[in-house]
C-alpha atoms as a PDB file:
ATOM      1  CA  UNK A   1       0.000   0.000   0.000  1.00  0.00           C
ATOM      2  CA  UNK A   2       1.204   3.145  -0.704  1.00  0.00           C
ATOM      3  CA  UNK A   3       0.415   6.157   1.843  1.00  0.00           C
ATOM      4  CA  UNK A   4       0.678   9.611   0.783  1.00  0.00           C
ATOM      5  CA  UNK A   5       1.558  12.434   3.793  1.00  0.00           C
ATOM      6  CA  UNK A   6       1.335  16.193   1.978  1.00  0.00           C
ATOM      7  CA  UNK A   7       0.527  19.666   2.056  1.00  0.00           C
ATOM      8  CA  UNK A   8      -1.653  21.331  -0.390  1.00  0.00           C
ATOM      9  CA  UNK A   9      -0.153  23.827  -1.653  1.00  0.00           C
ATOM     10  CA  UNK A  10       3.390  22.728  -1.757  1.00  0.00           C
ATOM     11  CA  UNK A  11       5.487  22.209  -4.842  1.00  0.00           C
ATOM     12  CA  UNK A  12       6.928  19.388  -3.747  1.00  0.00           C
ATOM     13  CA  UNK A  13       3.884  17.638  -2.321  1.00  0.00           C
ATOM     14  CA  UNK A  14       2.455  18.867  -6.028  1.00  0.00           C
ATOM     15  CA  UNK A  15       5.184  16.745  -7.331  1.00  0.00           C
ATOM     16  CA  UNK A  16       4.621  13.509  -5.722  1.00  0.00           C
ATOM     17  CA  UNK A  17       1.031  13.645  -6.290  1.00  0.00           C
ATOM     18  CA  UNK A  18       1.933  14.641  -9.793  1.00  0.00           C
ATOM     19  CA  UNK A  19       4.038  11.323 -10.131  1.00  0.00           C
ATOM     20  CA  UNK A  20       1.683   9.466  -8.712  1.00  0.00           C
ATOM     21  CA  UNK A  21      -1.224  10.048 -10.937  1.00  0.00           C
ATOM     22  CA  UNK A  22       1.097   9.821 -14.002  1.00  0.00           C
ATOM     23  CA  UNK A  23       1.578   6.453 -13.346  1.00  0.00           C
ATOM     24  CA  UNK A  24      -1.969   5.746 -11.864  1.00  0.00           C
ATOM     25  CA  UNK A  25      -1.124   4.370  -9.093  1.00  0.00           C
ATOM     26  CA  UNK A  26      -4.127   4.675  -5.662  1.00  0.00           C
ATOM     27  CA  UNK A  27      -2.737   5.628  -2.955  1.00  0.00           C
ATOM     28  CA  UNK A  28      -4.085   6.929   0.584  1.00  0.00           C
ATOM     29  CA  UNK A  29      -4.185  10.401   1.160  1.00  0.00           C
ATOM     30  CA  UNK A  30      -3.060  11.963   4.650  1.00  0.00           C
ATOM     31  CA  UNK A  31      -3.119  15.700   4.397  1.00  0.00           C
ATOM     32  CA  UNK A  32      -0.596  17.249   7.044  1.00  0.00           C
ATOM     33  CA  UNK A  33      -1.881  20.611   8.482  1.00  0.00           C
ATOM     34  CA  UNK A  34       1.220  22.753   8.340  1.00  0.00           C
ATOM     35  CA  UNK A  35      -0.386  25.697  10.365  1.00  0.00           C
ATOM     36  CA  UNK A  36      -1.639  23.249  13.231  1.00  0.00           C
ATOM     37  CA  UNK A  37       1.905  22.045  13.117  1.00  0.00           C
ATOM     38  CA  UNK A  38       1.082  18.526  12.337  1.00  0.00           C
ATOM     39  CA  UNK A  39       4.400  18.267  10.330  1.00  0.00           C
ATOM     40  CA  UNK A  40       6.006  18.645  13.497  1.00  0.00           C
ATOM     41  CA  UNK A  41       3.904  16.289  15.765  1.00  0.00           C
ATOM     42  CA  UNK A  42       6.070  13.271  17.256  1.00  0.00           C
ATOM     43  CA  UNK A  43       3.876  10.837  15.175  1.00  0.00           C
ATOM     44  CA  UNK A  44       5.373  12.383  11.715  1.00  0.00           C
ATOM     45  CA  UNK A  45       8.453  13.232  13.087  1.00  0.00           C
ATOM     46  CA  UNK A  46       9.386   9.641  13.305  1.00  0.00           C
ATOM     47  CA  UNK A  47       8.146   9.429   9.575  1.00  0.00           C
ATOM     48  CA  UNK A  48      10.258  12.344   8.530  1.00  0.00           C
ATOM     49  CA  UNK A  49      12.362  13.728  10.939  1.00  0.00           C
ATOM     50  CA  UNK A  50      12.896  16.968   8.839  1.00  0.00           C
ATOM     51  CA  UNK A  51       9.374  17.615   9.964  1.00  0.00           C
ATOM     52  CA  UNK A  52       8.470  18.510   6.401  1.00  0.00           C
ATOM     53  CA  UNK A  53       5.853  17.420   3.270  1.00  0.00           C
ATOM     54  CA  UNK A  54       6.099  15.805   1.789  1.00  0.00           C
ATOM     55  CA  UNK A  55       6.360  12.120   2.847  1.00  0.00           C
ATOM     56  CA  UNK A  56       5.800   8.692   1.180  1.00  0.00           C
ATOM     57  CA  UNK A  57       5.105   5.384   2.771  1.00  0.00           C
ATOM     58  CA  UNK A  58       5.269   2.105   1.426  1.00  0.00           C
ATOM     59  CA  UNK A  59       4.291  -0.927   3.006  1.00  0.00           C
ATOM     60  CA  UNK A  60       5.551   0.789   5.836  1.00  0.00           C
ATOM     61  CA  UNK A  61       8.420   2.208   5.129  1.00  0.00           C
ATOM     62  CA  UNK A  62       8.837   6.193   4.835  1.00  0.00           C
ATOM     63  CA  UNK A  63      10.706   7.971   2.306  1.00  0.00           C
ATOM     64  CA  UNK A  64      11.365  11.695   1.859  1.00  0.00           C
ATOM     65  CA  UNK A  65      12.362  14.114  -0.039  1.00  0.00           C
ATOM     66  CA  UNK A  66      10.229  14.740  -3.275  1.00  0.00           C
ATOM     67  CA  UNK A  67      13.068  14.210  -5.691  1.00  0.00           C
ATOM     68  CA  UNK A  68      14.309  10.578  -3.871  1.00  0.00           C
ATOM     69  CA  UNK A  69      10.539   9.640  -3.730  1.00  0.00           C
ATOM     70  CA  UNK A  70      10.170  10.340  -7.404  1.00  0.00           C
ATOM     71  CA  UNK A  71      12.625   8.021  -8.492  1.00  0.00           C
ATOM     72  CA  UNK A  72      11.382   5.565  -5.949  1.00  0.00           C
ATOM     73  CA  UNK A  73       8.105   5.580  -7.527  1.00  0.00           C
ATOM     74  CA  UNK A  74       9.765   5.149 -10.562  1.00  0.00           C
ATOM     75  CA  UNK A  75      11.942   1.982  -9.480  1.00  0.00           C
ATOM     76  CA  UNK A  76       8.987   0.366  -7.597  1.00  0.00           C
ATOM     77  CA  UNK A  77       6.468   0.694 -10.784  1.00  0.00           C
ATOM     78  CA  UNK A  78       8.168   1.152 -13.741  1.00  0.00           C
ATOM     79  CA  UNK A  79       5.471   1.340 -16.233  1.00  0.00           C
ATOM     80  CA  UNK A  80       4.753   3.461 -17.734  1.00  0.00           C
ATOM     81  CA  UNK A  81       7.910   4.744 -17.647  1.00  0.00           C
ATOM     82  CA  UNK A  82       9.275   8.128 -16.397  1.00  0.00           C
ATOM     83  CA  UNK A  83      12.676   7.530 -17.118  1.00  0.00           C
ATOM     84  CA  UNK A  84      13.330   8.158 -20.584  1.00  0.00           C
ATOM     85  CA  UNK A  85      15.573   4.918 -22.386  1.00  0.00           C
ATOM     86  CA  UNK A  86      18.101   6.897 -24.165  1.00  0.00           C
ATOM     87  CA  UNK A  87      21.236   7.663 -21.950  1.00  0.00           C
ATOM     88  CA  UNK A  88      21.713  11.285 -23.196  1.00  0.00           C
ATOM     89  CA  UNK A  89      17.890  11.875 -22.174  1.00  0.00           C
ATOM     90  CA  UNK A  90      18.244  10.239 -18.834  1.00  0.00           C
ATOM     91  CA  UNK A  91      21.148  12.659 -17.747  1.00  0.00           C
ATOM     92  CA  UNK A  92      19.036  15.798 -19.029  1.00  0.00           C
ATOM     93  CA  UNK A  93      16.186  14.155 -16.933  1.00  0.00           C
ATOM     94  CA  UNK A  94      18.182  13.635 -13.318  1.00  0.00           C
ATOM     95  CA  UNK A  95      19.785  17.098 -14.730  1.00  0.00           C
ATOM     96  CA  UNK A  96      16.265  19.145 -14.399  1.00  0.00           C
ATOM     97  CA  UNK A  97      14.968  16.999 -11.656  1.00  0.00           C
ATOM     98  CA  UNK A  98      17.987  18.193  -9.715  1.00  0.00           C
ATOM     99  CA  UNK A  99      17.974  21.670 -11.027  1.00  0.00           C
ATOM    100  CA  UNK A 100      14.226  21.819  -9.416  1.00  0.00           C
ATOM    101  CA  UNK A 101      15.517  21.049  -6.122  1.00  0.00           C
ATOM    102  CA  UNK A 102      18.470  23.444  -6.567  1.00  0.00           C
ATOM    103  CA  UNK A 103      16.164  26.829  -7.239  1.00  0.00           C
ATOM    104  CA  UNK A 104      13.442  25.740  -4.541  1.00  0.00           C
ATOM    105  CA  UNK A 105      14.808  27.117  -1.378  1.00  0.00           C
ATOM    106  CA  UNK A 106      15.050  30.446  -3.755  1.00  0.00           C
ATOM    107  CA  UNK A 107      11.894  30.178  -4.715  1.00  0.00           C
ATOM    108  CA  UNK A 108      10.789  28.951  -1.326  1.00  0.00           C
ATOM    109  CA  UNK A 109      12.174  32.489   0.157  1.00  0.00           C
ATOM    110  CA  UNK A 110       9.764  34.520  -2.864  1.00  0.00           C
ATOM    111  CA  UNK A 111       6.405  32.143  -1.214  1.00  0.00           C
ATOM    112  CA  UNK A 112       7.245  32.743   1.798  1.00  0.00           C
ATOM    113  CA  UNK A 113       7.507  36.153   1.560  1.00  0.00           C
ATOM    114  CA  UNK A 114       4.515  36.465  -0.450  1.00  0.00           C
ATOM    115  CA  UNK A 115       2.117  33.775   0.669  1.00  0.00           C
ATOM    116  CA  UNK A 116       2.886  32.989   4.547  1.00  0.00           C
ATOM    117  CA  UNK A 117       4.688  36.335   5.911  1.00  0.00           C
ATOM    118  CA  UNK A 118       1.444  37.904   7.206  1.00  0.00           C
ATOM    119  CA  UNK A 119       0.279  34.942   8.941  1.00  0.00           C
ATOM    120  CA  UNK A 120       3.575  33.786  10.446  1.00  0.00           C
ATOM    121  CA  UNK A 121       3.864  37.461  11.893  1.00  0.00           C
ATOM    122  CA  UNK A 122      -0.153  37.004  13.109  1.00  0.00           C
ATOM    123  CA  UNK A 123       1.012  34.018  15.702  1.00  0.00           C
ATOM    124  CA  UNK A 124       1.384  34.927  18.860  1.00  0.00           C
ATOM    125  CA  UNK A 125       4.819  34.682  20.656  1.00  0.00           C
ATOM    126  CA  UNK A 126       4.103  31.413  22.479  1.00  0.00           C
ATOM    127  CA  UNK A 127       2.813  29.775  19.243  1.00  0.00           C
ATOM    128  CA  UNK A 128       6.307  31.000  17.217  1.00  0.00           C
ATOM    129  CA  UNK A 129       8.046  29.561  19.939  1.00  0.00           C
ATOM    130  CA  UNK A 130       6.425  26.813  19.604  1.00  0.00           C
ATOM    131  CA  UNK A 131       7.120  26.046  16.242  1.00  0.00           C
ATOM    132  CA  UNK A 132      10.439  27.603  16.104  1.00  0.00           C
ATOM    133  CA  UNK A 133      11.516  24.985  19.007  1.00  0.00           C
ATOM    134  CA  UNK A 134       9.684  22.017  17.190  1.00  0.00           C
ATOM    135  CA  UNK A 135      11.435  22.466  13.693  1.00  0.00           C
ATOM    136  CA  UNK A 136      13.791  20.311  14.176  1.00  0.00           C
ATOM    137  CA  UNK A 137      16.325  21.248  10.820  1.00  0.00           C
ATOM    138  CA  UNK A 138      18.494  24.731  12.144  1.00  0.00           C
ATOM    139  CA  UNK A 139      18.283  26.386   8.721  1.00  0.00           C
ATOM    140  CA  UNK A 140      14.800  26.119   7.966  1.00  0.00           C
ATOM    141  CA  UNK A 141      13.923  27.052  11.770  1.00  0.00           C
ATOM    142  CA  UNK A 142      16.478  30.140  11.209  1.00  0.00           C
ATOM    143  CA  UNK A 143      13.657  30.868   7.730  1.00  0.00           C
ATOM    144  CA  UNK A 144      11.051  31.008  10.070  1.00  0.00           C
ATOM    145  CA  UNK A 145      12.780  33.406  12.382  1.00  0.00           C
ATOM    146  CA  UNK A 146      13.735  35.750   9.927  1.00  0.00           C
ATOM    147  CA  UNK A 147      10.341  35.734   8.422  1.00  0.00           C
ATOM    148  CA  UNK A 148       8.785  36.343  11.579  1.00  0.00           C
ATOM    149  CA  UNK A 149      11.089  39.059  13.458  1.00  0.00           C
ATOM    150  CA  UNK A 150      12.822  40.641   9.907  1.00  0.00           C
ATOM    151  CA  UNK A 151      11.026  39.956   7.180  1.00  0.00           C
ATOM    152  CA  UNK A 152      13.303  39.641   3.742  1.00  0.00           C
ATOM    153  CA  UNK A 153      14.545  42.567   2.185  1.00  0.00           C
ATOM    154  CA  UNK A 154      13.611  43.667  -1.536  1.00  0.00           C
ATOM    155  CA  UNK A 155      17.200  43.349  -2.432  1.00  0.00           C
ATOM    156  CA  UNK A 156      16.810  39.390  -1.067  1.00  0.00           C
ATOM    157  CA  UNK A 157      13.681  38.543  -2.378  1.00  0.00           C
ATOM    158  CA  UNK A 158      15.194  40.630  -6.245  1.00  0.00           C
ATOM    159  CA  UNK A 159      18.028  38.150  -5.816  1.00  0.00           C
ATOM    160  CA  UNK A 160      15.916  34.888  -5.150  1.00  0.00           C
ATOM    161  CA  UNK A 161      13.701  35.987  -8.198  1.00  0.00           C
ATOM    162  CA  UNK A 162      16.710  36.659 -10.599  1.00  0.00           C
ATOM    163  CA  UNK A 163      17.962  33.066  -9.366  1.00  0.00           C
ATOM    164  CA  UNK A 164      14.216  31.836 -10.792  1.00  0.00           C
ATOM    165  CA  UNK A 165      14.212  33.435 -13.829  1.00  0.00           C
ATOM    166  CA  UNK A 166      17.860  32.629 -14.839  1.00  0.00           C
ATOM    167  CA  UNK A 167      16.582  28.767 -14.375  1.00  0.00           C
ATOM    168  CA  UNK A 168      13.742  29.433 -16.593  1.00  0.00           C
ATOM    169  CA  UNK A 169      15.670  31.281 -19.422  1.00  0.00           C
ATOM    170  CA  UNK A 170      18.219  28.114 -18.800  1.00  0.00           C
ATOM    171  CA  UNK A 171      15.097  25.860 -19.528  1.00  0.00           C
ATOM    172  CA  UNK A 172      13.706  28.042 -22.526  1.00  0.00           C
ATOM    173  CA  UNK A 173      17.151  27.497 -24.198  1.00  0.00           C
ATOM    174  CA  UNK A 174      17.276  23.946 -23.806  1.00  0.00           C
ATOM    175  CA  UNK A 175      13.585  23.029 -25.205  1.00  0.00           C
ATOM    176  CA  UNK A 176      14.708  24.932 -27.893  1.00  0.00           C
ATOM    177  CA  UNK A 177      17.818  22.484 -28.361  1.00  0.00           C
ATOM    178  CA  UNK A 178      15.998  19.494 -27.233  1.00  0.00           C
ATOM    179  CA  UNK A 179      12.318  19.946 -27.019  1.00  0.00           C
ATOM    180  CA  UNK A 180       9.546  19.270 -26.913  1.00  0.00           C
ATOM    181  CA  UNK A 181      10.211  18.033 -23.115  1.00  0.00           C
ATOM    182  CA  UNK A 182      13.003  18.744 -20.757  1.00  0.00           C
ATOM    183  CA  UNK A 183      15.106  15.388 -21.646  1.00  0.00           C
ATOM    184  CA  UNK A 184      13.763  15.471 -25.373  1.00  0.00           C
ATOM    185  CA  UNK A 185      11.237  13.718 -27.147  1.00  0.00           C
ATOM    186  CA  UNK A 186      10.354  11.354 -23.737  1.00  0.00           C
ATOM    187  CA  UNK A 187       8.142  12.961 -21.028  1.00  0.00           C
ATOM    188  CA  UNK A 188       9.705  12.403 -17.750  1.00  0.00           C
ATOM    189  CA  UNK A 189      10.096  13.184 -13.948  1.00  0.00           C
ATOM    190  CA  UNK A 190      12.498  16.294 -15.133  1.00  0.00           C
ATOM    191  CA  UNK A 191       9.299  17.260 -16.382  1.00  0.00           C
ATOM    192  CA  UNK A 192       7.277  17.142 -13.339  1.00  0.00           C
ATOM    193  CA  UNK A 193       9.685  18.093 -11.164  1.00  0.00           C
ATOM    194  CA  UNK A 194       9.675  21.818 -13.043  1.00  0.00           C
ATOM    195  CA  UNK A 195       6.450  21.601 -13.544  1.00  0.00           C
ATOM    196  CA  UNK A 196       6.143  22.539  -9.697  1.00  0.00           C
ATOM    197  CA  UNK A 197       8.734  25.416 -10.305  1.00  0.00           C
ATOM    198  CA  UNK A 198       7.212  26.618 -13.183  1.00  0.00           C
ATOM    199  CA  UNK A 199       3.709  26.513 -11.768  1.00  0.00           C
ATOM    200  CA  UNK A 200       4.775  28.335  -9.018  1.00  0.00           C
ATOM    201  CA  UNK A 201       6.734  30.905 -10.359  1.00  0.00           C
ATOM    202  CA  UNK A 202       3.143  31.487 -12.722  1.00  0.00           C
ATOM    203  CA  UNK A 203       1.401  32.668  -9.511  1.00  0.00           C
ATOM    204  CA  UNK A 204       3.747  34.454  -7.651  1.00  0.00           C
ATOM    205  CA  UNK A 205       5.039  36.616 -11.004  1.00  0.00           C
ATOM    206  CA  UNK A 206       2.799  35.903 -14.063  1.00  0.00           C
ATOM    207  CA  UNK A 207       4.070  39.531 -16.109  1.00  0.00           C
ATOM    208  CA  UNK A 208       7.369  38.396 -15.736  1.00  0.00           C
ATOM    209  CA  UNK A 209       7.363  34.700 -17.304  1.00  0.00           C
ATOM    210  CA  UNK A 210       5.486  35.962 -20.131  1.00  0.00           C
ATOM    211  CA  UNK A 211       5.381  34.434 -23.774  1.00  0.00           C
ATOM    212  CA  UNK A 212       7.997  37.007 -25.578  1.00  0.00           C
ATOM    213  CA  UNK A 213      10.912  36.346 -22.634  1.00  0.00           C
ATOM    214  CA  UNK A 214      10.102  32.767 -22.182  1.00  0.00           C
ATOM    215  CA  UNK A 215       8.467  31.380 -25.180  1.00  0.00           C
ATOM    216  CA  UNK A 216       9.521  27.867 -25.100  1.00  0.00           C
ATOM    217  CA  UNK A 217       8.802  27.197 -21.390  1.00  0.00           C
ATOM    218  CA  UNK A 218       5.485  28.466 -22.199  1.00  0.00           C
ATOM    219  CA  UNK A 219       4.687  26.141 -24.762  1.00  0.00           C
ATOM    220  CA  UNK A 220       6.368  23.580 -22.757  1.00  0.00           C
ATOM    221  CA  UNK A 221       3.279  24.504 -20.178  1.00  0.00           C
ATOM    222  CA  UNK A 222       0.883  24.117 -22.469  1.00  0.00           C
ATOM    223  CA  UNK A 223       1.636  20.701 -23.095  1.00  0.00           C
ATOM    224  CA  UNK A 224       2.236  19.884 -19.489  1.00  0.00           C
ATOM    225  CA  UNK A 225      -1.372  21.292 -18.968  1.00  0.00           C
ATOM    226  CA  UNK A 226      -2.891  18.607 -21.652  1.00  0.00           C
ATOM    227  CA  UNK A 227      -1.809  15.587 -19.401  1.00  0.00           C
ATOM    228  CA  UNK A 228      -5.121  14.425 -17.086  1.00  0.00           C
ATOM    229  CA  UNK A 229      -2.867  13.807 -14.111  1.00  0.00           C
ATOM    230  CA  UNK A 230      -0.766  17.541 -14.864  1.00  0.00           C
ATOM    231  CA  UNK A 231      -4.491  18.946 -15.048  1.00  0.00           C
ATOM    232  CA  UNK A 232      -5.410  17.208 -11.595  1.00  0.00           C
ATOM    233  CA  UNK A 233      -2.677  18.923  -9.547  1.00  0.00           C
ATOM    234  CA  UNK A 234      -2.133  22.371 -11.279  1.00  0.00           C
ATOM    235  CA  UNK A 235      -5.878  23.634 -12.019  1.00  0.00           C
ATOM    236  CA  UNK A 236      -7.738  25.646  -9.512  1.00  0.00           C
ATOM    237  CA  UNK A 237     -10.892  23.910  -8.444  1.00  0.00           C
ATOM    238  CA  UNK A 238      -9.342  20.215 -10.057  1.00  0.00           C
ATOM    239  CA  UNK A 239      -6.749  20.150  -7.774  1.00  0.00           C
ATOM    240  CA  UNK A 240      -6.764  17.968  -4.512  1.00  0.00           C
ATOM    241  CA  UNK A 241      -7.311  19.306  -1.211  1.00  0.00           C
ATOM    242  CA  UNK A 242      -8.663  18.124   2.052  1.00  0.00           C
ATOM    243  CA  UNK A 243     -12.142  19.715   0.732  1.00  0.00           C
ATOM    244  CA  UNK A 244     -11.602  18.361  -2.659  1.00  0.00           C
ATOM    245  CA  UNK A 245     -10.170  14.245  -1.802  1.00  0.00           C
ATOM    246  CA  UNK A 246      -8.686  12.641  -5.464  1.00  0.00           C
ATOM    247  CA  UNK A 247     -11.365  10.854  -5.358  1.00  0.00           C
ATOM    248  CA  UNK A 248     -13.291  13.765  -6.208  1.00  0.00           C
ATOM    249  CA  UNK A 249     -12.006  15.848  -8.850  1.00  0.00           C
ATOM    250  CA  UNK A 250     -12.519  14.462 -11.913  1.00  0.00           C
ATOM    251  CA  UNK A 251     -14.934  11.549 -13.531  1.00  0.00           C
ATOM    252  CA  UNK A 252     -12.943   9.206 -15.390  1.00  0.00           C
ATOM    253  CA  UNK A 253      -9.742   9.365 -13.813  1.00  0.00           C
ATOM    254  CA  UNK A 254      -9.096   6.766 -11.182  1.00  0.00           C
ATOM    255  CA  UNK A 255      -9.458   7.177  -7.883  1.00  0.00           C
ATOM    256  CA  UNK A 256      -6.031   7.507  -6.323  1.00  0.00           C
ATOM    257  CA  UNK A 257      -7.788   7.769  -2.019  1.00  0.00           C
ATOM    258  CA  UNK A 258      -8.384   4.605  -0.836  1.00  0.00           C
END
């Protein structure tokens, strides 16, 4: 059985789910309440002691870290494949998978700032506390500090946003080389890992990805966006939440909650 344990709104709980319905496999769905600090509960600490989404377990075994759980997937169900055959493909895959994970904490920094800054500085003292003692990695509980006490500055947040957009412009110029996906011709978890970037970047700064800078990555989108299981995670209303199970979202697509 495999046991899903994610947030949301996260990109890289968006990724796993992403996988996951790519390869239709069902899975049960645990949604982890980051603001009730259920990430950081004893229970899922011994599941992931980074205390972070999102998690995989199967047949009761955990593993972590959206990229490693990816490729997990991949190993443990092969078909249909995510991993394209030809050798100079599969390095471009693992290339863009690991680019993703590269440019998240920068674009991490840009949500944070824009998404979860108000309510972080909303908690009370005791409740920051709290969660500052629970976090149990020393960088990301430093994040959370800063967010709450500082804030970052426009010159950080222009930096983590130039880091984004030099990735993208990176990924515009290699479609163009290798198209029509990241590797090439296959589809693959390069793809779905920057999907999550991409997606992201989309809501957070929509004027500045736009079709005349970044005219490959949008048509790469567009494509990503004609996949039923891309459609499931990335479109407003489709996607799953706890008010909106898999199970739910749309007819003729397998239910993935048990």
């Amino acid at each position: 059985m495999l046991e899903l344990y994610h947030g949301g709104l996260t990109t890289c709980s968006k990724q796993v789910r992403h996988c996951l319905r790519e390869k239709g496999l069902p899975y049960k769905s645990h949604f982890v309440e980051l603001w009730r600090y259920e990430n950081l509960s004893p229970d899922y600490l011994k599941l992931n002691p980074n205390g972070v989404v999102p998690t995989l377990v199967h047949d009761g075994v955990a593993i972590i870290n959206s990229f490693c759980i990816n490729e997990y997937i991949e190993d443990a169900f092969p078909d249909p494949p995510l991993r394209p055959k030809d050798l100079h493909e599969r390095a471009r895959m693992r290339y863009w998978a690991w680019t993703a994970d590269e440019v998240h904490p920068a674009l991490a920094r840009l949500s944070y700032a824009h998404m979860m800054q108000r309510k972080i500085r909303e908690l009370s003292e005791a409740d920051l506390n709290f969660m500052l003692e629970k976090t149990p990695v020393p960088e990301r509980r430093e994040r959370w500090r800063v967010l709450a006490k500082v804030g970052h500055s426009a010159e950080q947040l222009d930096e983590a946003l130039t880091s984004v957009l030099f990735t993208l412009g990176r990924m515009d110029q290699e479609l163009a080389a290798h198209g029509p996906w990241v590797a090439g011709a296959t589809f693959s978890l390069g793809d779905i890992s920057m999907g999550a970037i991409v997606h992201r970047t989309f809501e957070l700064y929509p004027q500045r990805l736009d079709r005349a800078t970044f005219p490959r990555v949008n048509d790469w989108w567009e494509r990503l966006m004609a996949r039923p299981a891309a459609k499931m995670v990335y479109t407003s209303g489709l996607d799953e939440t706890p008010e909106r199970p898999a199970k739910q979202t749309i007819a003729g697509i397998s239910e993935f909650r048990i």
